[in-house]
PDB file of N, CA and C in Angstrom:
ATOM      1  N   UNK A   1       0.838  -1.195   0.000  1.00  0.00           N
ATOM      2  CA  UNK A   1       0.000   0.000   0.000  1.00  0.00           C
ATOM      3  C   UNK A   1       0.870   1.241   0.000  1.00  0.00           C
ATOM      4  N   UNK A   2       0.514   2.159  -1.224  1.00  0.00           N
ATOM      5  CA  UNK A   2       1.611   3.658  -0.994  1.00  0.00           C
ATOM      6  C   UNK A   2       0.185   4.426  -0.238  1.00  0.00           C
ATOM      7  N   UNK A   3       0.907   4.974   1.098  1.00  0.00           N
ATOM      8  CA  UNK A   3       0.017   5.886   1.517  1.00  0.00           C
ATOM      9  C   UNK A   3      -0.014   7.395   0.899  1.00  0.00           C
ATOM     10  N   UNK A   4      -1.129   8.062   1.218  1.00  0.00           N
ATOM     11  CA  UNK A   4      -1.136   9.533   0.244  1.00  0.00           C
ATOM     12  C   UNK A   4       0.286  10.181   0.921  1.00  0.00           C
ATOM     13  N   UNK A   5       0.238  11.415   0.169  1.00  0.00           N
ATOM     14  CA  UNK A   5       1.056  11.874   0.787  1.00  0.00           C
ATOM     15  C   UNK A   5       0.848  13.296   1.489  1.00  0.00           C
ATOM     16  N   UNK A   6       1.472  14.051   2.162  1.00  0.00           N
ATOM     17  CA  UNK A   6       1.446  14.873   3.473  1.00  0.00           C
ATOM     18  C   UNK A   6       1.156  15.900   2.692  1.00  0.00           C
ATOM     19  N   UNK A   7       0.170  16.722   2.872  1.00  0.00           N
ATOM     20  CA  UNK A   7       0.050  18.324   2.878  1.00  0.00           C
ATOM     21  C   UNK A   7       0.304  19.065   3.691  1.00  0.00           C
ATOM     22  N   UNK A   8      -0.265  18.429   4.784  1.00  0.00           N
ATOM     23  CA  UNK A   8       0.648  19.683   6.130  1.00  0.00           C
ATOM     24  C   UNK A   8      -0.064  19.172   7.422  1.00  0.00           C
ATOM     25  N   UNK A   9       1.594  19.897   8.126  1.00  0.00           N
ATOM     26  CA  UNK A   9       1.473  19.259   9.605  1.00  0.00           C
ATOM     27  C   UNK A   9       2.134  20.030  10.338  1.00  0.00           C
ATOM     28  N   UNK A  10       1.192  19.966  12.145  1.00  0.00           N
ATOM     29  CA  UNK A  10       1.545  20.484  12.848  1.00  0.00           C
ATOM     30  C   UNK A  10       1.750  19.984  14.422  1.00  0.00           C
ATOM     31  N   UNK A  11       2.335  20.340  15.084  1.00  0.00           N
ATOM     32  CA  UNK A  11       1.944  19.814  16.301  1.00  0.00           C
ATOM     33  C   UNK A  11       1.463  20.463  17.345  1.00  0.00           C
ATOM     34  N   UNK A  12      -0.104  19.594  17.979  1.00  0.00           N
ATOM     35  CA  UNK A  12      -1.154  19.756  18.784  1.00  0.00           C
ATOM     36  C   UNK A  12      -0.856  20.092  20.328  1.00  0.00           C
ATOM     37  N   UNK A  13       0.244  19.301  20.742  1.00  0.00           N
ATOM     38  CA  UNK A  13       0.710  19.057  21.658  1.00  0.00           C
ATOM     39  C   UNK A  13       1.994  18.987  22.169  1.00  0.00           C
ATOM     40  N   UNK A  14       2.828  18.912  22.950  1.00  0.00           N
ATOM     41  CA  UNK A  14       4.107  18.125  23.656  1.00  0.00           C
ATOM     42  C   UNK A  14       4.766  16.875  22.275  1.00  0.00           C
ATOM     43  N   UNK A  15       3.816  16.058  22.257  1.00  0.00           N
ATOM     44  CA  UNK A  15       3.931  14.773  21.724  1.00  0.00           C
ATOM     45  C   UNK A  15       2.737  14.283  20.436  1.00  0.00           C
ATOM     46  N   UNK A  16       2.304  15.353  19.660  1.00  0.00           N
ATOM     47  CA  UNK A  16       1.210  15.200  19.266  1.00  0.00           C
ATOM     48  C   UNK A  16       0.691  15.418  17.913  1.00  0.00           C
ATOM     49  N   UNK A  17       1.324  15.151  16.805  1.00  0.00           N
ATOM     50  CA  UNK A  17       1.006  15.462  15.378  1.00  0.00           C
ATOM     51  C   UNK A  17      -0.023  15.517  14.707  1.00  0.00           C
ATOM     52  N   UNK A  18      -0.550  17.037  13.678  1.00  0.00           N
ATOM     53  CA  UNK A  18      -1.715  16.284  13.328  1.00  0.00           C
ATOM     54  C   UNK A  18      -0.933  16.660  11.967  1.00  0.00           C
ATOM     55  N   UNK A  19      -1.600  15.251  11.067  1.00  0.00           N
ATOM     56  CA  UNK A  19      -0.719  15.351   9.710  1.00  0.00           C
ATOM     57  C   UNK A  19      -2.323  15.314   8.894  1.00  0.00           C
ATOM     58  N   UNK A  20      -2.395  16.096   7.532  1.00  0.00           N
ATOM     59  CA  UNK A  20      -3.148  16.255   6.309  1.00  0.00           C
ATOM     60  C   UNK A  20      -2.963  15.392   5.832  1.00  0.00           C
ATOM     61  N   UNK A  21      -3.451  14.713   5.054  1.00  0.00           N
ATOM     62  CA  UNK A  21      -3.048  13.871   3.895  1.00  0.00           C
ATOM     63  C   UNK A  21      -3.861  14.443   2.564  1.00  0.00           C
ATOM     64  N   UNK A  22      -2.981  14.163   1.097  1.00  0.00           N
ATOM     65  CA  UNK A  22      -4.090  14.209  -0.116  1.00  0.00           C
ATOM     66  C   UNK A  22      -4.735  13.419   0.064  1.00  0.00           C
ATOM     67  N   UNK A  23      -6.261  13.739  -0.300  1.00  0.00           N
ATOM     68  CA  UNK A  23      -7.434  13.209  -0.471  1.00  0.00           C
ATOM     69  C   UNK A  23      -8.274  13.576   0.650  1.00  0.00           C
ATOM     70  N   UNK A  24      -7.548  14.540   1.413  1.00  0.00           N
ATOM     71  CA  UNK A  24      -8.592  15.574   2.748  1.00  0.00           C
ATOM     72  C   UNK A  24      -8.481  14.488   4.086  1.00  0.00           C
ATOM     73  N   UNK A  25      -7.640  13.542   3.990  1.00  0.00           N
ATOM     74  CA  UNK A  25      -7.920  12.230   5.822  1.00  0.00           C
ATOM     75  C   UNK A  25      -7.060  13.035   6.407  1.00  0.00           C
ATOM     76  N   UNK A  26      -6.996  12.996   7.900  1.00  0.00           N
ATOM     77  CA  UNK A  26      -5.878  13.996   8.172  1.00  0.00           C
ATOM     78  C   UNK A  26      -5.536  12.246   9.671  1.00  0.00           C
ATOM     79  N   UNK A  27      -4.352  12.547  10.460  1.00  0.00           N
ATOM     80  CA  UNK A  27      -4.329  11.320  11.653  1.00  0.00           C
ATOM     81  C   UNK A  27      -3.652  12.309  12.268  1.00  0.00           C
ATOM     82  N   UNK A  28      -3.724  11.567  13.692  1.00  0.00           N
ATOM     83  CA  UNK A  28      -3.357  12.280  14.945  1.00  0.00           C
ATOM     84  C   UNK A  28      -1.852  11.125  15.257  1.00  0.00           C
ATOM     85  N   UNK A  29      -1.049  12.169  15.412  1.00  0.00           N
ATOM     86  CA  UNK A  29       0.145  10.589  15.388  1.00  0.00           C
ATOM     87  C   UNK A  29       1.026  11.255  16.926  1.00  0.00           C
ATOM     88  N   UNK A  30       1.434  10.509  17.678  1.00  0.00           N
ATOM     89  CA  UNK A  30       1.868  10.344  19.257  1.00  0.00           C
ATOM     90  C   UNK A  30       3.043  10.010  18.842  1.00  0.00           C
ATOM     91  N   UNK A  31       4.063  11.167  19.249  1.00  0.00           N
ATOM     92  CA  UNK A  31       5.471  10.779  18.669  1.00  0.00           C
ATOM     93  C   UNK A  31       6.487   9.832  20.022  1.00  0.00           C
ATOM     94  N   UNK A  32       5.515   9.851  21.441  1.00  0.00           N
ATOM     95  CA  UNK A  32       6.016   9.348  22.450  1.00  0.00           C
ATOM     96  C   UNK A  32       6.813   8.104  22.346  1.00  0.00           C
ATOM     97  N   UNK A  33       6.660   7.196  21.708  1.00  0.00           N
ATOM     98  CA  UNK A  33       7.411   5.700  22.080  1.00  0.00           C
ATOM     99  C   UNK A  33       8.538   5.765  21.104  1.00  0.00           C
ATOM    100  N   UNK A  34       8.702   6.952  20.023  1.00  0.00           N
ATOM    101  CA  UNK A  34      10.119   7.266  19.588  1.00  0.00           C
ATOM    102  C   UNK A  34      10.747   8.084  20.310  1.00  0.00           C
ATOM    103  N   UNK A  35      10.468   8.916  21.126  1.00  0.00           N
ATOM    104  CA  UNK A  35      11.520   9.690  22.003  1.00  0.00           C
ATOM    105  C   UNK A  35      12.860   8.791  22.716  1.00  0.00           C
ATOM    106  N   UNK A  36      12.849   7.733  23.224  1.00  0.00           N
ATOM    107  CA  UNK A  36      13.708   6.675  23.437  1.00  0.00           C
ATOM    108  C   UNK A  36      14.699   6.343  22.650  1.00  0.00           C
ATOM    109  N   UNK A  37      14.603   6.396  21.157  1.00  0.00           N
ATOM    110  CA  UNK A  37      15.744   6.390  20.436  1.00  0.00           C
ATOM    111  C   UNK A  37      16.571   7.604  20.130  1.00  0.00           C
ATOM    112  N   UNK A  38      17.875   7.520  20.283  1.00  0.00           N
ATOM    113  CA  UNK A  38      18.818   8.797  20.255  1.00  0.00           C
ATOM    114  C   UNK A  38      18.452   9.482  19.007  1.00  0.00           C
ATOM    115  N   UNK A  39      17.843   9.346  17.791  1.00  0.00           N
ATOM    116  CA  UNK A  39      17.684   9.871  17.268  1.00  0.00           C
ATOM    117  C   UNK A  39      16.829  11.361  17.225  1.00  0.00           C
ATOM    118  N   UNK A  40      15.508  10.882  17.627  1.00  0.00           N
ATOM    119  CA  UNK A  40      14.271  11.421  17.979  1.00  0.00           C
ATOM    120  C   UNK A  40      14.509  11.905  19.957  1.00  0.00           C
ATOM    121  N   UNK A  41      15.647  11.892  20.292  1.00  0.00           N
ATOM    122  CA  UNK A  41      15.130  12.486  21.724  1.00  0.00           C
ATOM    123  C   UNK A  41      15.548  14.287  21.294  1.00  0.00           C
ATOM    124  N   UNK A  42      16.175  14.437  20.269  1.00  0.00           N
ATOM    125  CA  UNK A  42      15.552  16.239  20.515  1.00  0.00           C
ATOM    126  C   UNK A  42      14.239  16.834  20.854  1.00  0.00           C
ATOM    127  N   UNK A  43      13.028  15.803  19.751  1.00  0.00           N
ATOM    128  CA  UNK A  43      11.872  16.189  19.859  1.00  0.00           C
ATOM    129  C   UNK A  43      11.501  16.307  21.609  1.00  0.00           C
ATOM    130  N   UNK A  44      12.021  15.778  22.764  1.00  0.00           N
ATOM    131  CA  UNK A  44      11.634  16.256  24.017  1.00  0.00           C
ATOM    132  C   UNK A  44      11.611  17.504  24.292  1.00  0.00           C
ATOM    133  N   UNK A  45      12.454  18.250  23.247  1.00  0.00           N
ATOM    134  CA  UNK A  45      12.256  19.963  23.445  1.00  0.00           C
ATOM    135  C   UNK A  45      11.385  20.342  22.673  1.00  0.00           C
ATOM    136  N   UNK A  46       9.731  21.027  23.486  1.00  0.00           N
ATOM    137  CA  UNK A  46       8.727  21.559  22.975  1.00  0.00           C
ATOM    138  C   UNK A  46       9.184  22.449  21.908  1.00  0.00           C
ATOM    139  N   UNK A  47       9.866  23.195  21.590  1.00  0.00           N
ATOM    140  CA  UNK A  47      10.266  24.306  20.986  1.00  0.00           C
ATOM    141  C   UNK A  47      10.776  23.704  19.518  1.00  0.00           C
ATOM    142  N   UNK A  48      11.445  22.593  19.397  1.00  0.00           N
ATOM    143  CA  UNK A  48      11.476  21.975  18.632  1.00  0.00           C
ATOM    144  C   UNK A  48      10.587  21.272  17.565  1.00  0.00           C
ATOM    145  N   UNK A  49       9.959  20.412  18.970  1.00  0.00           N
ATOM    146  CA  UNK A  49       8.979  19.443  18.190  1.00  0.00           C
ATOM    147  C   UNK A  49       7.536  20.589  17.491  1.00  0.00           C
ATOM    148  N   UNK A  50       8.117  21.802  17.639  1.00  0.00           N
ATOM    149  CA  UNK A  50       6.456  22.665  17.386  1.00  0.00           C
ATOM    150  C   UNK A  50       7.246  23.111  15.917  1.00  0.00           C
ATOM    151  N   UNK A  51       8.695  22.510  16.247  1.00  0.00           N
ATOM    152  CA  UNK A  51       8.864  23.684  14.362  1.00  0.00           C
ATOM    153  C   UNK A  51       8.829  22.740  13.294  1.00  0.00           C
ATOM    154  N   UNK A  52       7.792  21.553  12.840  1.00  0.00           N
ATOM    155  CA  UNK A  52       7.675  20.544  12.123  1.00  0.00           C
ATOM    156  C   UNK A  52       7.214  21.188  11.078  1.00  0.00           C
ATOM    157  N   UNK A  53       8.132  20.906   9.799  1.00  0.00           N
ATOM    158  CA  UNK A  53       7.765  20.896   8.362  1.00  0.00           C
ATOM    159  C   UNK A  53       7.419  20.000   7.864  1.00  0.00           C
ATOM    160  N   UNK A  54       6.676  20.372   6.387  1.00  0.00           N
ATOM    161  CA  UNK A  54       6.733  18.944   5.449  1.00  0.00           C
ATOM    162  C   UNK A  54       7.651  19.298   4.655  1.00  0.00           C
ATOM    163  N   UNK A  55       8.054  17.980   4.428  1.00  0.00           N
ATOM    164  CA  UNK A  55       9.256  17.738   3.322  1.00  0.00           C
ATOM    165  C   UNK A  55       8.627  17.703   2.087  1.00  0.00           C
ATOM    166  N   UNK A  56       9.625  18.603   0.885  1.00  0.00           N
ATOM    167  CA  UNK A  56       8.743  18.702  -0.461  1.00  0.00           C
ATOM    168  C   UNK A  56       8.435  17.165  -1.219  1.00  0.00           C
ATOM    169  N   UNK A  57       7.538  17.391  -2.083  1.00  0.00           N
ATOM    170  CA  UNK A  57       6.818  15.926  -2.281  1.00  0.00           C
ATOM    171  C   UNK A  57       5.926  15.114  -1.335  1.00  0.00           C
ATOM    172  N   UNK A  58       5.894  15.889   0.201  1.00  0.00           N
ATOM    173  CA  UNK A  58       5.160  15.248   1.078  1.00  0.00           C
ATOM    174  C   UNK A  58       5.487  13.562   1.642  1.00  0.00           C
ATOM    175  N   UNK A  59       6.744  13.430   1.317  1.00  0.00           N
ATOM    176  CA  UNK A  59       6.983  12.205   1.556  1.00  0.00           C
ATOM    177  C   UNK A  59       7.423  11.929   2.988  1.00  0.00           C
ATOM    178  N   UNK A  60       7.191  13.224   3.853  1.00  0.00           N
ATOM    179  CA  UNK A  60       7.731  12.735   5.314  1.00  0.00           C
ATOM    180  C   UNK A  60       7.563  14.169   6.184  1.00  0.00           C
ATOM    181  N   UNK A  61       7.389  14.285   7.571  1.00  0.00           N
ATOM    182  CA  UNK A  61       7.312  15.451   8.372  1.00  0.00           C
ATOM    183  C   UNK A  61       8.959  15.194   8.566  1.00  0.00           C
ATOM    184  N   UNK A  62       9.555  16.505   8.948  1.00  0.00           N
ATOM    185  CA  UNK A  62      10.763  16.709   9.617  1.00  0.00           C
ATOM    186  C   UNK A  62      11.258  17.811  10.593  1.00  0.00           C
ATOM    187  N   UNK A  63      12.352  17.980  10.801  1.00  0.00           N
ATOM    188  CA  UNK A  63      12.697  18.756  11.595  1.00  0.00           C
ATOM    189  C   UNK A  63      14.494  18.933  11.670  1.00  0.00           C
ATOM    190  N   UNK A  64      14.674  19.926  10.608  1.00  0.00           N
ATOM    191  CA  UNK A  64      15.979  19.889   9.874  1.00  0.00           C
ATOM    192  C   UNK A  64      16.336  18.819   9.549  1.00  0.00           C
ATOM    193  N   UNK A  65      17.818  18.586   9.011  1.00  0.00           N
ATOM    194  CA  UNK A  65      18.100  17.445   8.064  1.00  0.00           C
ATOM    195  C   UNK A  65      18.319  16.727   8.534  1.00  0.00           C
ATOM    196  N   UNK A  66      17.903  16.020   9.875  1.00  0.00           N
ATOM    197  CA  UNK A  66      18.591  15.171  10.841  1.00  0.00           C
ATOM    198  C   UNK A  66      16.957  14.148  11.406  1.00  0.00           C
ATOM    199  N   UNK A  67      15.884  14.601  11.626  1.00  0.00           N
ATOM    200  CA  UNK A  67      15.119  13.881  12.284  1.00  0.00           C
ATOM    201  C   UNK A  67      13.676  14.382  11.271  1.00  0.00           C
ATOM    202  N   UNK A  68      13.465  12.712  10.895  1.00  0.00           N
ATOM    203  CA  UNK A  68      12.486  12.949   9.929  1.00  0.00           C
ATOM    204  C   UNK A  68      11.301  11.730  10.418  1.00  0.00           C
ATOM    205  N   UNK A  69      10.235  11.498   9.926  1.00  0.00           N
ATOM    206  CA  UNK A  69       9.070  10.428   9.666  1.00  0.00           C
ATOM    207  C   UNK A  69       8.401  10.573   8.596  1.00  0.00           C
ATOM    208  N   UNK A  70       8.666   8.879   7.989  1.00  0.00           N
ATOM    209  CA  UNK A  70       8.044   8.693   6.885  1.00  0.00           C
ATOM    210  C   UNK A  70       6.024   9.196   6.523  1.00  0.00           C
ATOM    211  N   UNK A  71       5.679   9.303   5.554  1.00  0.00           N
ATOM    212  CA  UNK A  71       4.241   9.102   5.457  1.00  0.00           C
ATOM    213  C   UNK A  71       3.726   8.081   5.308  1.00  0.00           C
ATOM    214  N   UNK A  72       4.681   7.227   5.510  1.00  0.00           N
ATOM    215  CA  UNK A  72       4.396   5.394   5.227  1.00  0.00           C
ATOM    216  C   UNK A  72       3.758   5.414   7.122  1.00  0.00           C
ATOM    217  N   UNK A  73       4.747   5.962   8.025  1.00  0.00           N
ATOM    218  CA  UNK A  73       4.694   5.749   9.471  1.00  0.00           C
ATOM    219  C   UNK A  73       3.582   6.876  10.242  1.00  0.00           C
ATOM    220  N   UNK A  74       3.534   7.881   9.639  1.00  0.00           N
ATOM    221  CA  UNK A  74       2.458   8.863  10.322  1.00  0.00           C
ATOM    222  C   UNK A  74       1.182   7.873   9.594  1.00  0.00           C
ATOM    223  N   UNK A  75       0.979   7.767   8.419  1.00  0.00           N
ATOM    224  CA  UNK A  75      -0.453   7.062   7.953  1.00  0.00           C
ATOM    225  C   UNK A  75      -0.511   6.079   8.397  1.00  0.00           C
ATOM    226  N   UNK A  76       0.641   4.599   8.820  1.00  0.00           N
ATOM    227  CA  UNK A  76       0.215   3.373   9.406  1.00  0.00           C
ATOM    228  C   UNK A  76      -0.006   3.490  11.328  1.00  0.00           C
ATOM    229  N   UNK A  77       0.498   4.421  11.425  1.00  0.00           N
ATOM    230  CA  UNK A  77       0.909   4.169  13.034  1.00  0.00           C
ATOM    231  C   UNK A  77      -0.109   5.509  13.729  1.00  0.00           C
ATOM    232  N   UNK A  78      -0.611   6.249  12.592  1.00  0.00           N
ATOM    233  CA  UNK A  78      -1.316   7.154  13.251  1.00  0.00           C
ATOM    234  C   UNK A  78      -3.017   7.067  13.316  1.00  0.00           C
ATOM    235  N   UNK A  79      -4.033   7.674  14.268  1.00  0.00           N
ATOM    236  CA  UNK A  79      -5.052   7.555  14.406  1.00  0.00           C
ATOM    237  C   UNK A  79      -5.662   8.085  13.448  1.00  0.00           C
ATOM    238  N   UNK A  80      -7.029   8.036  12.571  1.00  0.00           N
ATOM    239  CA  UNK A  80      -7.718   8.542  11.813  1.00  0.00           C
ATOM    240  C   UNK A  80      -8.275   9.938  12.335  1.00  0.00           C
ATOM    241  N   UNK A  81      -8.773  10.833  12.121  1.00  0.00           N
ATOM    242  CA  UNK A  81      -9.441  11.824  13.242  1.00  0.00           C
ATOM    243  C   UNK A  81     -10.850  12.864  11.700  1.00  0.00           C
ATOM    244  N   UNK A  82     -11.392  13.079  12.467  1.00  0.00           N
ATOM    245  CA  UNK A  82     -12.401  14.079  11.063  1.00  0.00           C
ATOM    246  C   UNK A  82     -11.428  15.482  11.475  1.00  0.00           C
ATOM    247  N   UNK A  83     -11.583  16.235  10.477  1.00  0.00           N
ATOM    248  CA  UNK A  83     -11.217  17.499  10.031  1.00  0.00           C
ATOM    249  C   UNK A  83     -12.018  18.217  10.852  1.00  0.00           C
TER     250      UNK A  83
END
């Protein structure tokens, strides 16, 4: 399955993504159980995790060139939610 891809995203919360998708679905994605890997523990700084872009082509949220998530992982791992 190719999931759509990202129009835009922001974060709700501390720990709390809400990502767009084409075709108008948008999911609520909980970045908590990646904070544990050295990669993703910057996102523990609010200030950070609030400056989330999309990457062009929509193929992933990021946060400079170093800490990214696929749209394969926000669309499988994230909750559905209405607009």
């Amino acid at each position: 399955m190719h999931p759509p891809k990202i129009t835009a995203a922001k974060a709700v919360t501390d720990r709390i993504l809400y990502v767009e998708f084409a075709g108008g679905e948008a999911r609520r994605y909980d970045i908590s159980a990646l904070l544990a890997r050295e990669m993703f523990a910057p996102l523990k700084n609010p200030a950070l995790f609030k400056a989330v872009t999309v990457e062009p082509g929509g193929y992933a949220v990021s946060w400079g060139k170093e800490i990214d998530i696929s749209e394969y992982e926000l669309w499988r791992g994230g909750e559905p939610v209405e607009k």
